[in-house]
Each structure stands twice: as C-alpha cells, then as structure tokens.
N, C-alpha and C. Protein backbone atom coordinates (compact mmCIF):
# COMPACT_ATOMS: atom_id res chain seq x y z
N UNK A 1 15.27 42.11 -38.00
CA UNK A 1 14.77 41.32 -36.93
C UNK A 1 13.45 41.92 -36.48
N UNK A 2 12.74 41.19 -36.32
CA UNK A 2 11.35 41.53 -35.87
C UNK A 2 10.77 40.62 -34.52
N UNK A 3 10.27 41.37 -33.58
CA UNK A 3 9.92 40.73 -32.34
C UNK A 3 8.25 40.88 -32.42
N UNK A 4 7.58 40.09 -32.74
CA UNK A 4 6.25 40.06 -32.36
C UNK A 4 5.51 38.86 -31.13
N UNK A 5 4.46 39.73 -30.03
CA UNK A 5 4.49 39.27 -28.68
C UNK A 5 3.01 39.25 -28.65
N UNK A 6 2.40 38.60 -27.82
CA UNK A 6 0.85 38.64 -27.28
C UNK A 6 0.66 39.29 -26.12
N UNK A 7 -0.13 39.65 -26.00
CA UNK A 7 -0.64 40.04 -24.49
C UNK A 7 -1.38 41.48 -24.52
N UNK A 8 -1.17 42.09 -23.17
CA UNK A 8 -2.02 43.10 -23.32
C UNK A 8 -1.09 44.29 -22.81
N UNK A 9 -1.39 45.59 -23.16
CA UNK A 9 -0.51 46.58 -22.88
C UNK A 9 0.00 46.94 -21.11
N UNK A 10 0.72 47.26 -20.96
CA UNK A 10 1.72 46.95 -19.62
C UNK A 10 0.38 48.77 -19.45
N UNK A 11 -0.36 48.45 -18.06
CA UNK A 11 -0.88 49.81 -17.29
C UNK A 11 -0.53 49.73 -15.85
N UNK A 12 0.26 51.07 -15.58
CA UNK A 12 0.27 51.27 -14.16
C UNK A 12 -0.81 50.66 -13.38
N UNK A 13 0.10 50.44 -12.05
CA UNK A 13 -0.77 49.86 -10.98
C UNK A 13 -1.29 51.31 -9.89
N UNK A 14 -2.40 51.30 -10.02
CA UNK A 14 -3.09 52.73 -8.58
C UNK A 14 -2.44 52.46 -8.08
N UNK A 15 -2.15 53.31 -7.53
CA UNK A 15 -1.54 53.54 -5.70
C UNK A 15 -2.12 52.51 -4.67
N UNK A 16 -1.20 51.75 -3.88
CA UNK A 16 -2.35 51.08 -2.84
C UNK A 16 -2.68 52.06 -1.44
N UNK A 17 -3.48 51.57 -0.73
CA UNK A 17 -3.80 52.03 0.68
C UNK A 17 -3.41 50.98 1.75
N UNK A 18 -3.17 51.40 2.79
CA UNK A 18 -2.87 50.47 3.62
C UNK A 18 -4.35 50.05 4.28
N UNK A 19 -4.15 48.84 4.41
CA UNK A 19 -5.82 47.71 4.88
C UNK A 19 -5.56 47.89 6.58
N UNK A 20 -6.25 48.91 6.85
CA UNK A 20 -6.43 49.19 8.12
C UNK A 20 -7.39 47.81 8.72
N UNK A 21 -7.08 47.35 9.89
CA UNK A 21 -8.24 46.56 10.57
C UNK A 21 -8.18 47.12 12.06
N UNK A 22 -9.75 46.94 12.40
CA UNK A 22 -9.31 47.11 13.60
C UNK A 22 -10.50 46.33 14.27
N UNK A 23 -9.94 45.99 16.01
CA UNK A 23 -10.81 44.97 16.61
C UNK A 23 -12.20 45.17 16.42
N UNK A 24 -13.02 44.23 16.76
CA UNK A 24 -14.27 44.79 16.66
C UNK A 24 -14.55 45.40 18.32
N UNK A 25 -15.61 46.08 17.97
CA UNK A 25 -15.52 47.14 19.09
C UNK A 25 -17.01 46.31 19.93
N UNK A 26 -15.80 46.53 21.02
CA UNK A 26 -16.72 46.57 22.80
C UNK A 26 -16.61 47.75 23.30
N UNK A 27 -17.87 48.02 24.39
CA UNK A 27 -18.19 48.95 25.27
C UNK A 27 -17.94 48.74 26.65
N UNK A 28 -17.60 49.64 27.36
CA UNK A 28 -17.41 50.12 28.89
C UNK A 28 -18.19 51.41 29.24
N UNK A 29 -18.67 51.02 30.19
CA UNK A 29 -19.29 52.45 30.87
C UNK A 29 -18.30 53.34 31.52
N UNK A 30 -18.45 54.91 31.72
CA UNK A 30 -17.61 55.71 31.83
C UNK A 30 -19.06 56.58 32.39
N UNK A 31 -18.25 57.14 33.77
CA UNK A 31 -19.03 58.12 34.65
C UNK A 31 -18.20 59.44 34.56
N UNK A 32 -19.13 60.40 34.53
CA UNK A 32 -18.24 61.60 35.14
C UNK A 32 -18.41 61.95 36.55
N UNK A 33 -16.96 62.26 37.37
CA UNK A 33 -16.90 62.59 38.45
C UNK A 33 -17.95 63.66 39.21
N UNK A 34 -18.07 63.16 40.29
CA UNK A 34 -19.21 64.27 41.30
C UNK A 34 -20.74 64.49 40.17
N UNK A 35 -21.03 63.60 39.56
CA UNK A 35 -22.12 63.51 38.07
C UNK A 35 -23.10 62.67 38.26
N UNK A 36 -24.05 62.57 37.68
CA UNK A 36 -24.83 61.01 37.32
C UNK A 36 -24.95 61.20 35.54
N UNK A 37 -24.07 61.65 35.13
CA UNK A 37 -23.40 61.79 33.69
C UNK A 37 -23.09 60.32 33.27
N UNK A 38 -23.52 59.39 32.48
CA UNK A 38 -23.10 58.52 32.08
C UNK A 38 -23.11 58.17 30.43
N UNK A 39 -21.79 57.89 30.08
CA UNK A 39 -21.76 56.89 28.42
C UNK A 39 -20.80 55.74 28.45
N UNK A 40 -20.92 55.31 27.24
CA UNK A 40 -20.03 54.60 27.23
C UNK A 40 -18.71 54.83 26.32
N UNK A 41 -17.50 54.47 26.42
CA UNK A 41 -17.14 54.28 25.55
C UNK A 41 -16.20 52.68 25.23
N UNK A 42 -15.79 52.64 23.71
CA UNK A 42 -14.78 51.36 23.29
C UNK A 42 -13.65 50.83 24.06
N UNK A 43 -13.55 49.72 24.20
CA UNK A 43 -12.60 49.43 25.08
C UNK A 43 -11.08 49.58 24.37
N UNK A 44 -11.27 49.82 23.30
CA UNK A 44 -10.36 50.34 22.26
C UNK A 44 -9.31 51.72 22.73
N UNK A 45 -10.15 51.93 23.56
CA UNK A 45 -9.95 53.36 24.47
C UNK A 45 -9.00 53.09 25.63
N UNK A 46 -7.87 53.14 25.79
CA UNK A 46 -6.83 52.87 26.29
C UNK A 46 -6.30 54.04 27.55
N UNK A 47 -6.67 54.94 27.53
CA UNK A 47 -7.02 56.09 28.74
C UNK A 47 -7.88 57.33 28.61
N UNK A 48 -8.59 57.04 30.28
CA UNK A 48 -10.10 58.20 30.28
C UNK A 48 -9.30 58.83 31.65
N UNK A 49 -8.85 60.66 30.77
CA UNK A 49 -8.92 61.18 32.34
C UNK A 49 -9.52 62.20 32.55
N UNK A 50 -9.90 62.60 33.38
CA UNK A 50 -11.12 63.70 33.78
C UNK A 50 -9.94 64.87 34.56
N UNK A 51 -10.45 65.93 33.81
CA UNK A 51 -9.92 67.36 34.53
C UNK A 51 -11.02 68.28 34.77
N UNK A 52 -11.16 68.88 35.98
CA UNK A 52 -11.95 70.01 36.44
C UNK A 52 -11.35 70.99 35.82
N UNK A 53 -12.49 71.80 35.25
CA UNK A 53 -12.16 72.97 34.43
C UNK A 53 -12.78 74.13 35.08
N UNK A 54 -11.86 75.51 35.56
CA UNK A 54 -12.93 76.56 36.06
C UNK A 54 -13.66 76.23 35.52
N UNK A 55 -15.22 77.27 36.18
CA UNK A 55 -16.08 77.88 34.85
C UNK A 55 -17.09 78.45 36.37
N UNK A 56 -17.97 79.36 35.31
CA UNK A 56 -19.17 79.67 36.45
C UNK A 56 -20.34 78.36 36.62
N UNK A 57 -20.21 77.37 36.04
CA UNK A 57 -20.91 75.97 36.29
C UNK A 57 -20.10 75.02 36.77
N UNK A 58 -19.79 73.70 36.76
CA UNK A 58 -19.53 72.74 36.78
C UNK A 58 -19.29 72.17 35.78
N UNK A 59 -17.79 72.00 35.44
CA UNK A 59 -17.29 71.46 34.03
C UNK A 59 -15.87 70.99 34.36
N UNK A 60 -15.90 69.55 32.88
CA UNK A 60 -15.19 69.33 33.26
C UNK A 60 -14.62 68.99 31.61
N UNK A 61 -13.14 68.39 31.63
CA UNK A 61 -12.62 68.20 30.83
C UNK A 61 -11.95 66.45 30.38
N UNK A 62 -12.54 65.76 29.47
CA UNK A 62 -12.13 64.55 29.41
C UNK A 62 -11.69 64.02 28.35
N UNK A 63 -10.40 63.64 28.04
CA UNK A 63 -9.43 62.50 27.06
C UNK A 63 -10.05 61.55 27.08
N UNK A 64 -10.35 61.20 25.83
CA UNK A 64 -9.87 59.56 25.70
C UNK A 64 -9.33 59.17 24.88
N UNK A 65 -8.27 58.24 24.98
CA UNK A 65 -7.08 58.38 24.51
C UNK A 65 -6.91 57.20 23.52
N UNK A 66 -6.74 57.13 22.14
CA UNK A 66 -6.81 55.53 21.29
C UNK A 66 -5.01 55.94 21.13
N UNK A 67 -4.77 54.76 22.02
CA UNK A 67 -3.45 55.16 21.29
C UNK A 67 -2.71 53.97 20.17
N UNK A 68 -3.85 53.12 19.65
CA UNK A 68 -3.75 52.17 18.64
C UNK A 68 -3.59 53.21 17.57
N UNK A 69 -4.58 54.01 17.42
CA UNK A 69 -4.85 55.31 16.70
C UNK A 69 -4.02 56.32 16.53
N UNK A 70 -3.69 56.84 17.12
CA UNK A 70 -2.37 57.87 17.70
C UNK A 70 -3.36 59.16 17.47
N UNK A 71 -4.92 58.70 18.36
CA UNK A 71 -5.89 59.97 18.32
C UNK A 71 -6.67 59.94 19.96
N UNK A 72 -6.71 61.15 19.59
CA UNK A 72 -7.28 61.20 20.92
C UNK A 72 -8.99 62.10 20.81
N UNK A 73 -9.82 61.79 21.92
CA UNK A 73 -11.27 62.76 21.60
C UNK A 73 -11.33 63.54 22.91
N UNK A 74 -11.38 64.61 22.42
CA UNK A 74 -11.50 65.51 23.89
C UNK A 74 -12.75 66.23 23.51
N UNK A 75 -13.06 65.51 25.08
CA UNK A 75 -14.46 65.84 25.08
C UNK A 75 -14.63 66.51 26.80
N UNK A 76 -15.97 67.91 26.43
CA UNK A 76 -16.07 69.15 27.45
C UNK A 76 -17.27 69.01 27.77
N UNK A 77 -17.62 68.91 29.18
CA UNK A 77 -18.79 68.81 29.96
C UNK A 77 -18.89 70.01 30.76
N UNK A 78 -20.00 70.96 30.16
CA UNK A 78 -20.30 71.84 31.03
C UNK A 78 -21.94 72.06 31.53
N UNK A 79 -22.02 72.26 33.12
CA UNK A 79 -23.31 72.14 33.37
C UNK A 79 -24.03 73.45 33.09
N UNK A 80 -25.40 73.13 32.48
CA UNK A 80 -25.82 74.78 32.09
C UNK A 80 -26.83 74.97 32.75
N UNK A 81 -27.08 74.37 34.22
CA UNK A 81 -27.71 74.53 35.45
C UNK A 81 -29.31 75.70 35.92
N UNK A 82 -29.74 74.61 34.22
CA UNK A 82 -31.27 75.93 34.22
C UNK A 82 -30.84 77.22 33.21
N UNK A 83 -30.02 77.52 32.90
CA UNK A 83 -29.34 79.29 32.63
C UNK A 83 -29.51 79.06 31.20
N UNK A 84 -30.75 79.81 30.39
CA UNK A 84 -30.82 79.45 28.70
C UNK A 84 -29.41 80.37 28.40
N UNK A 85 -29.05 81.28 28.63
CA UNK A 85 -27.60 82.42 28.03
C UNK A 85 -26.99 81.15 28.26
N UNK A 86 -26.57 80.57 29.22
CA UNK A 86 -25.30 79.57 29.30
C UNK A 86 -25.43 78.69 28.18
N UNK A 87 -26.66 78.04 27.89
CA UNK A 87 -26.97 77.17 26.71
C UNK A 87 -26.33 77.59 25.37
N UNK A 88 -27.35 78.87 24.98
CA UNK A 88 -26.86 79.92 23.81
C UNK A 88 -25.69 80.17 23.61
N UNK A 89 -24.52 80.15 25.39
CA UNK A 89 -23.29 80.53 24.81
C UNK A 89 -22.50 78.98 24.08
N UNK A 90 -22.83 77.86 25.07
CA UNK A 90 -22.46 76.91 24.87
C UNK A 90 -22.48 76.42 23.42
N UNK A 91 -23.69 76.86 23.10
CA UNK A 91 -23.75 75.73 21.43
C UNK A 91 -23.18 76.94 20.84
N UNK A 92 -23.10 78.36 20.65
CA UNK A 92 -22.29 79.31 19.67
C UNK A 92 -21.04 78.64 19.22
N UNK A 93 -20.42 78.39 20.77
CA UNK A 93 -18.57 78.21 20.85
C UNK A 93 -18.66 77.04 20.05
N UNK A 94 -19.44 75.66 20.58
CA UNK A 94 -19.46 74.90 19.50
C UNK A 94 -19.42 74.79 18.42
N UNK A 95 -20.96 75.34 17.62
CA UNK A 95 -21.08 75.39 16.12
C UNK A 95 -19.63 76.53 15.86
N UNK A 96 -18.97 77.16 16.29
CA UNK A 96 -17.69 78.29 16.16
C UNK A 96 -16.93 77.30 15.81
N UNK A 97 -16.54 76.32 16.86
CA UNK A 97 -14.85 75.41 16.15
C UNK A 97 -15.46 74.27 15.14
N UNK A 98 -16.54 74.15 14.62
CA UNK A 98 -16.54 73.23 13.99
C UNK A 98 -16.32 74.46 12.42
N UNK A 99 -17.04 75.27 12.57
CA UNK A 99 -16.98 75.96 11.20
C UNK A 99 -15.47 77.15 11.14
N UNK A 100 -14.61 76.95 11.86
CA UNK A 100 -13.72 77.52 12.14
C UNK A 100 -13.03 76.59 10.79
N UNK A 101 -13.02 75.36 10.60
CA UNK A 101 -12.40 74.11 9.61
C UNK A 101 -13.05 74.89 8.10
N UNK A 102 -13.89 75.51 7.85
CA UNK A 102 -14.28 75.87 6.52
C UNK A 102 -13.31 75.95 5.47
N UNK A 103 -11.87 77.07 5.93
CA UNK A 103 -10.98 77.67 5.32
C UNK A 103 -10.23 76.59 4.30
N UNK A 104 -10.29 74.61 5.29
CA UNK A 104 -9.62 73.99 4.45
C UNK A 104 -10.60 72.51 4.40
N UNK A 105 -11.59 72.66 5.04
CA UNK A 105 -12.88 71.78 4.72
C UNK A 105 -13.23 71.41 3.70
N UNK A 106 -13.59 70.16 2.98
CA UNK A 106 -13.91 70.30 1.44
C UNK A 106 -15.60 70.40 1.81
N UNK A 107 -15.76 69.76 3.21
CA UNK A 107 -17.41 69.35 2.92
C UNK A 107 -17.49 69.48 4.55
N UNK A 108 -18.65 69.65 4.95
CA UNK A 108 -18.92 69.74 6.51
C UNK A 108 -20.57 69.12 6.33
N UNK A 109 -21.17 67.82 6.20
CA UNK A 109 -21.79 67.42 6.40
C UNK A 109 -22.11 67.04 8.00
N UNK A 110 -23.42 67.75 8.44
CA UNK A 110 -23.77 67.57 9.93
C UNK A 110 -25.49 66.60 10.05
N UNK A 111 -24.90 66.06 11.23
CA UNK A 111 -26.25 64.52 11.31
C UNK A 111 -26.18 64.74 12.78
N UNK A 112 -28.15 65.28 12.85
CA UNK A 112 -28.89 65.69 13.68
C UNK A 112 -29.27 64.85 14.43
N UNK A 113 -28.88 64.45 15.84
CA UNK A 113 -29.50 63.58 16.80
C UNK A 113 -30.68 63.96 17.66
N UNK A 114 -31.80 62.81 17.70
CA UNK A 114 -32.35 63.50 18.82
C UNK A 114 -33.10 62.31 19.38
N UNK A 115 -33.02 61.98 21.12
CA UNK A 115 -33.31 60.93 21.53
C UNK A 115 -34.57 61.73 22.64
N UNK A 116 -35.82 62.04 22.44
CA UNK A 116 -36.97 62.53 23.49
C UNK A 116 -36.80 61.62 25.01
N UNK A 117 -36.95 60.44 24.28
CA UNK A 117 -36.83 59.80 25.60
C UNK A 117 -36.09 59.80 26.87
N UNK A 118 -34.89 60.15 25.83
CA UNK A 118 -33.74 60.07 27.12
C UNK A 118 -33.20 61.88 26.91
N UNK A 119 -33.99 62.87 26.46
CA UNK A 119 -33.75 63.88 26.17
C UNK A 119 -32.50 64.00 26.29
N UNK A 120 -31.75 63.83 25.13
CA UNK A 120 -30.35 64.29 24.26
C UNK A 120 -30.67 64.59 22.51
N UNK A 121 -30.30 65.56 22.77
CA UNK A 121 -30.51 66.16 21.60
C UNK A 121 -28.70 67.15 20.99
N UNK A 122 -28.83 66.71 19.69
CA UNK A 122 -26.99 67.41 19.44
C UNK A 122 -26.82 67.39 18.08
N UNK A 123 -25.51 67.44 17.80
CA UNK A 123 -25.48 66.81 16.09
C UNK A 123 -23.38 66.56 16.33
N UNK A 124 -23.57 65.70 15.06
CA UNK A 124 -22.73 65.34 15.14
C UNK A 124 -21.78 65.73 13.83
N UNK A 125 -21.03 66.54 13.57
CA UNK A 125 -20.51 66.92 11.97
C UNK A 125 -19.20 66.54 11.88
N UNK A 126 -18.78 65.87 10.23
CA UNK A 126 -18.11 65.04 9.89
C UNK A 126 -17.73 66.65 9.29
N UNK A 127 -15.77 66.58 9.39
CA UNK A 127 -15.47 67.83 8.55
C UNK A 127 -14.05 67.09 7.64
N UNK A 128 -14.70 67.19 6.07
CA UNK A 128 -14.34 66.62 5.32
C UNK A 128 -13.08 67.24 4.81
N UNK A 129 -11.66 66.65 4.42
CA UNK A 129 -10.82 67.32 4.02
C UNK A 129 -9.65 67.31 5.00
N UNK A 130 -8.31 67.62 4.31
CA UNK A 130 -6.84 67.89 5.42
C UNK A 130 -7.39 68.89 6.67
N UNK A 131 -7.98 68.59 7.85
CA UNK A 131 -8.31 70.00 8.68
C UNK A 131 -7.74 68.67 10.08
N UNK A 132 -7.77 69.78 10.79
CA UNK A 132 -7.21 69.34 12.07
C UNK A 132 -7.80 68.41 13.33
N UNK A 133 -9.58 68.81 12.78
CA UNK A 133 -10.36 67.95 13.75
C UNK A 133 -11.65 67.23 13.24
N UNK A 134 -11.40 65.74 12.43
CA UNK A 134 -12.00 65.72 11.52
C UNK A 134 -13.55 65.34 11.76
N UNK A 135 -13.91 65.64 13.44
CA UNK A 135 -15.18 64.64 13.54
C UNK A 135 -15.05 66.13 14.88
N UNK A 136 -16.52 66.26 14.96
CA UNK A 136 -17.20 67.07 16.17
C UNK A 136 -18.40 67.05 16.81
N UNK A 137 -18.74 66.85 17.89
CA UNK A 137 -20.54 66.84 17.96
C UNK A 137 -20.36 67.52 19.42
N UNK A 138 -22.05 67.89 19.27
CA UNK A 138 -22.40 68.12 20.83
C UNK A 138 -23.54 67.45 20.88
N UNK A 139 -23.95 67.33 22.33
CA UNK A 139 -25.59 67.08 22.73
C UNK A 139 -25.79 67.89 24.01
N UNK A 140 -27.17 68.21 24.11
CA UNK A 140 -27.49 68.64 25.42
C UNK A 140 -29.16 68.16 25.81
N UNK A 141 -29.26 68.66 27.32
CA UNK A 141 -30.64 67.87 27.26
C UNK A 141 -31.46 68.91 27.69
N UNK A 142 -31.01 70.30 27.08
CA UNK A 142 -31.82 71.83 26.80
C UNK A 142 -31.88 72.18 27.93
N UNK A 143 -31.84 71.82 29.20
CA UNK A 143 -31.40 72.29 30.65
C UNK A 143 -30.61 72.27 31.54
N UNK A 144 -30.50 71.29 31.87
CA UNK A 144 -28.95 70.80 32.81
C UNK A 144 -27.45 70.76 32.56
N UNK A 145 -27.60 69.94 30.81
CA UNK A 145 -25.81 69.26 30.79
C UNK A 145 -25.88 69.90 29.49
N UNK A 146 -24.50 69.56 28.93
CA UNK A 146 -24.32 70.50 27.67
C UNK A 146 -22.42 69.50 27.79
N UNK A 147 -22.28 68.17 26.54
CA UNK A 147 -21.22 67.97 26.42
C UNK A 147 -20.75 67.99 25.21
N UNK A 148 -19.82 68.44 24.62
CA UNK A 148 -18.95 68.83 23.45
C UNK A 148 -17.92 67.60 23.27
N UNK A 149 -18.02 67.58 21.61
CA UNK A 149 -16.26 66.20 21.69
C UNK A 149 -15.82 66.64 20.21
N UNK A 150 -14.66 66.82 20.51
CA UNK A 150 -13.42 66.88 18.92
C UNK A 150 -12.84 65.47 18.75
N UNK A 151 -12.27 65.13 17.87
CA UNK A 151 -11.51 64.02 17.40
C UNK A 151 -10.00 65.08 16.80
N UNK A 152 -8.88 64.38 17.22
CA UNK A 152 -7.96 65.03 17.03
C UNK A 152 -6.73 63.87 17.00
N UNK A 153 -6.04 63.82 15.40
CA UNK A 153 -4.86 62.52 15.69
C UNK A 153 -3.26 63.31 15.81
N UNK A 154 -2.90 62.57 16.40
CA UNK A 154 -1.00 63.14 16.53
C UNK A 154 -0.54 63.03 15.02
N UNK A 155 -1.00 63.29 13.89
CA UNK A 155 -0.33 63.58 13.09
C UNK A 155 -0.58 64.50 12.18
N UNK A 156 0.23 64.79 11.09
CA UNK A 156 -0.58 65.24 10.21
C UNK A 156 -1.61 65.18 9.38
N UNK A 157 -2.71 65.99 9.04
CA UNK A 157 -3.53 65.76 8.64
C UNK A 157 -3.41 65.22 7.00
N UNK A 158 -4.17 64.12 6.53
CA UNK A 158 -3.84 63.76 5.20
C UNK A 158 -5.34 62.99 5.65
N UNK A 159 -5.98 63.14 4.83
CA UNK A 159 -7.90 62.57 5.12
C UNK A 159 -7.83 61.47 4.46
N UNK A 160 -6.97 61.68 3.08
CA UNK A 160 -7.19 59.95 2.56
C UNK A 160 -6.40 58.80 3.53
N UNK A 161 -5.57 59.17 4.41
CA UNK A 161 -4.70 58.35 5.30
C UNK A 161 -5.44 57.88 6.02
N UNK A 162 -6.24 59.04 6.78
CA UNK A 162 -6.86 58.48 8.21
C UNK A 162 -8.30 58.24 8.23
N UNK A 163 -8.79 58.48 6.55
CA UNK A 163 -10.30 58.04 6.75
C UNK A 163 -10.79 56.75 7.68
N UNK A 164 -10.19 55.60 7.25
CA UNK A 164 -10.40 54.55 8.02
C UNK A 164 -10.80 54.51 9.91
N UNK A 165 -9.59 55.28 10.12
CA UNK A 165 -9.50 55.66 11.32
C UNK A 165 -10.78 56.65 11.83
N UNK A 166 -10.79 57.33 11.12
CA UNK A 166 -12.12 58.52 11.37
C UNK A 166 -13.44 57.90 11.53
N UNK A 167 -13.59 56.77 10.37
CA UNK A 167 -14.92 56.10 10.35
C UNK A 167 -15.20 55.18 11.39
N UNK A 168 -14.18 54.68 12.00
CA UNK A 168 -13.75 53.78 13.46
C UNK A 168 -14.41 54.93 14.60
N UNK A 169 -13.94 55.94 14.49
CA UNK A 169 -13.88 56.70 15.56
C UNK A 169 -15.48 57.14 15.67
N UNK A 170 -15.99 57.54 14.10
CA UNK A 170 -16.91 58.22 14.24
C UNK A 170 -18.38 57.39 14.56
N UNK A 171 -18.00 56.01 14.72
CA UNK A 171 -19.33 54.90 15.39
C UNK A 171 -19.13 55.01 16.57
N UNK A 172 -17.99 55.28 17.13
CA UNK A 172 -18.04 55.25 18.58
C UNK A 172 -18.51 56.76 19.44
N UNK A 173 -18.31 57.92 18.41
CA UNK A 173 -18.90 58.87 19.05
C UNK A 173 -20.56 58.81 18.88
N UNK A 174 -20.84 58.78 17.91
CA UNK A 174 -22.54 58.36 17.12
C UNK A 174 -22.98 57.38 18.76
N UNK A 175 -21.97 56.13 18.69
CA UNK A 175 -22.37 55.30 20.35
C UNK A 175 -22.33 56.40 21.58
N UNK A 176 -21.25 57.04 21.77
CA UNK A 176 -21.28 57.95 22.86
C UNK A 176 -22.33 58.79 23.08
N UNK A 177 -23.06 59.50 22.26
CA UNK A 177 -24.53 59.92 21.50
C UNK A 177 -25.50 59.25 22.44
N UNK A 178 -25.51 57.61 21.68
CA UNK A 178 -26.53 57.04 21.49
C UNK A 178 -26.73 56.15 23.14
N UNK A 179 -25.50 56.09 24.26
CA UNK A 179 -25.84 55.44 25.14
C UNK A 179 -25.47 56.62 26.28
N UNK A 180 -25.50 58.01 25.96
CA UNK A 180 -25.59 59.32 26.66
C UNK A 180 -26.18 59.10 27.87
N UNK A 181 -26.97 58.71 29.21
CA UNK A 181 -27.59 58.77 30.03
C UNK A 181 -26.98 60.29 31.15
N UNK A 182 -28.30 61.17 31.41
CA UNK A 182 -28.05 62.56 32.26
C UNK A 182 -28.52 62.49 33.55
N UNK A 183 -29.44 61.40 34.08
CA UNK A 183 -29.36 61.47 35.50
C UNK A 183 -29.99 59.87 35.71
C-alpha cells in the first residue's frame, strides 16, 4: 500500500504574543503641592498621590498609578534651591539606580533632553532586558528643581511580556519631559 499526498511540509507555528491595545492617550495637568511645578500626565493614570519626603530641601514623593497596567511611576521632586552640591548629589543617586540594572541589563540606551526655553534639561534611559525598572529619567532646570521617575510593574519581570506596556509608558514619560513647566 502506498499513500501519496500534495501539499507542503507541516512547520511549527512561532509562539504568539498577546495584542496588547491600549486607549489612545489624553492628558491632564498635575501640580505639585505648595509648587508652581507643573506636567502633565495620561488620563490612563488612574491615581496621583503626593507624599512629603524629609530632606534638607523641599521634596516630595509622587505615584502614579496605571492600574490597567499593573505599573506604577514613582516619581521624586527635590528642590535644589540654588545649592550646585545638592544638584551633583541629586543627578549621582540618579545616574546610580539606573546603572545599578547593568548586572541584568542587556542594553541601557539613554536619550538626552533639552528644552532652553523652558529650561529642562534630563535624559531619559530605556533599560533593556528582565530588570526591575525598565524606563528612568530625570530633568532639572540646573537651579531650582531637580525631578526623578522609575517605571516599575507588579510583576515579574519578563521584557518580551511587557514591552508593549513599556513603550505605552515610555511616551508618556518623554510627555511628562516635554510639558515639564518650573514656575
């Protein structure tokens, strides 16, 4: 007995991904308390809360919370009230937790902002790979303010999972950046 057939050889199917969508994004303005600190963020953003943080300046501490996402961006406002050491210490600690991710980073590509006009100046670095905080930036406006932001999701880290999510997140910080206003 002989079975002869047409067609073409049977090849595995890739793996799929899940088709993330998400709304298209609107803005809200967001003040910081006792401040003339202003950005915006996505209305996607489902809770903003502000905590006073010691410090020898004026700082403060602020969530915002995607909980479509199951991520949150905590982001640190500290005033550096004229004081260049306060500056110097400020961006160290910074550029510190972003390169703290090296150990399991595949790539740490960083994108340099700088707005004269509205003097904000920062960067913003994408940290590539399973690490814990996959998006970081600061800006400051070299005298007065000095604000910091992590991206951080409630789960485990898996980068091919949450890229989608990251790239969502990371237009809205690039926006937080880009509609920064300091007094």
């Amino acid at each position: 007995m002989v079975l002869v057939s047409c067609g073409e050889d049977d090849v595995p199917k890739p793996k799929a991904f899940l088709r993330l969508q998400y709304p298209e994004t609107k803005y809200k303005g967001v003040q910081l308390p006792d401040t003339e600190v202003r950005f915006q963020v996505n209305t996607l953003v489902d809770g903003v809360t502000f905590k006073a943080i010691p410090s020898t300046t004026k700082s403060y501490g602020i969530n915002l919370e995607y909980s479509p996402l199951k991520a949150t961006v905590f982001l640190t406002y500290k005033a550096v009230a004229g004081r260049p050491e306060y500056l110097r210490a400020f961006l160290r600690d910074a550029q510190k937790l972003t390169f703290e991710h090296t150990k399991k980073a595949d790539e740490i590509p960083a994108y340099p902002y700088e707005d004269a006009n509205r003097k904000v100046y920062g960067v913003l670095s994408e940290v590539k790979g399973n690490v814990a905080s996959p998006l970081q930036f600061y800006v400051t406006d070299s005298l007065n303010h000095f604000l910091t932001g992590s991206l951080y999701f409630n789960a485990k880290p898996n980068y091919d999972s949450i890229l989608p999510a990251i790239n969502y997140v990371q237009k809205d910080l690039r926006h937080i950046m880009e509609s920064l206003a300091w007094e």
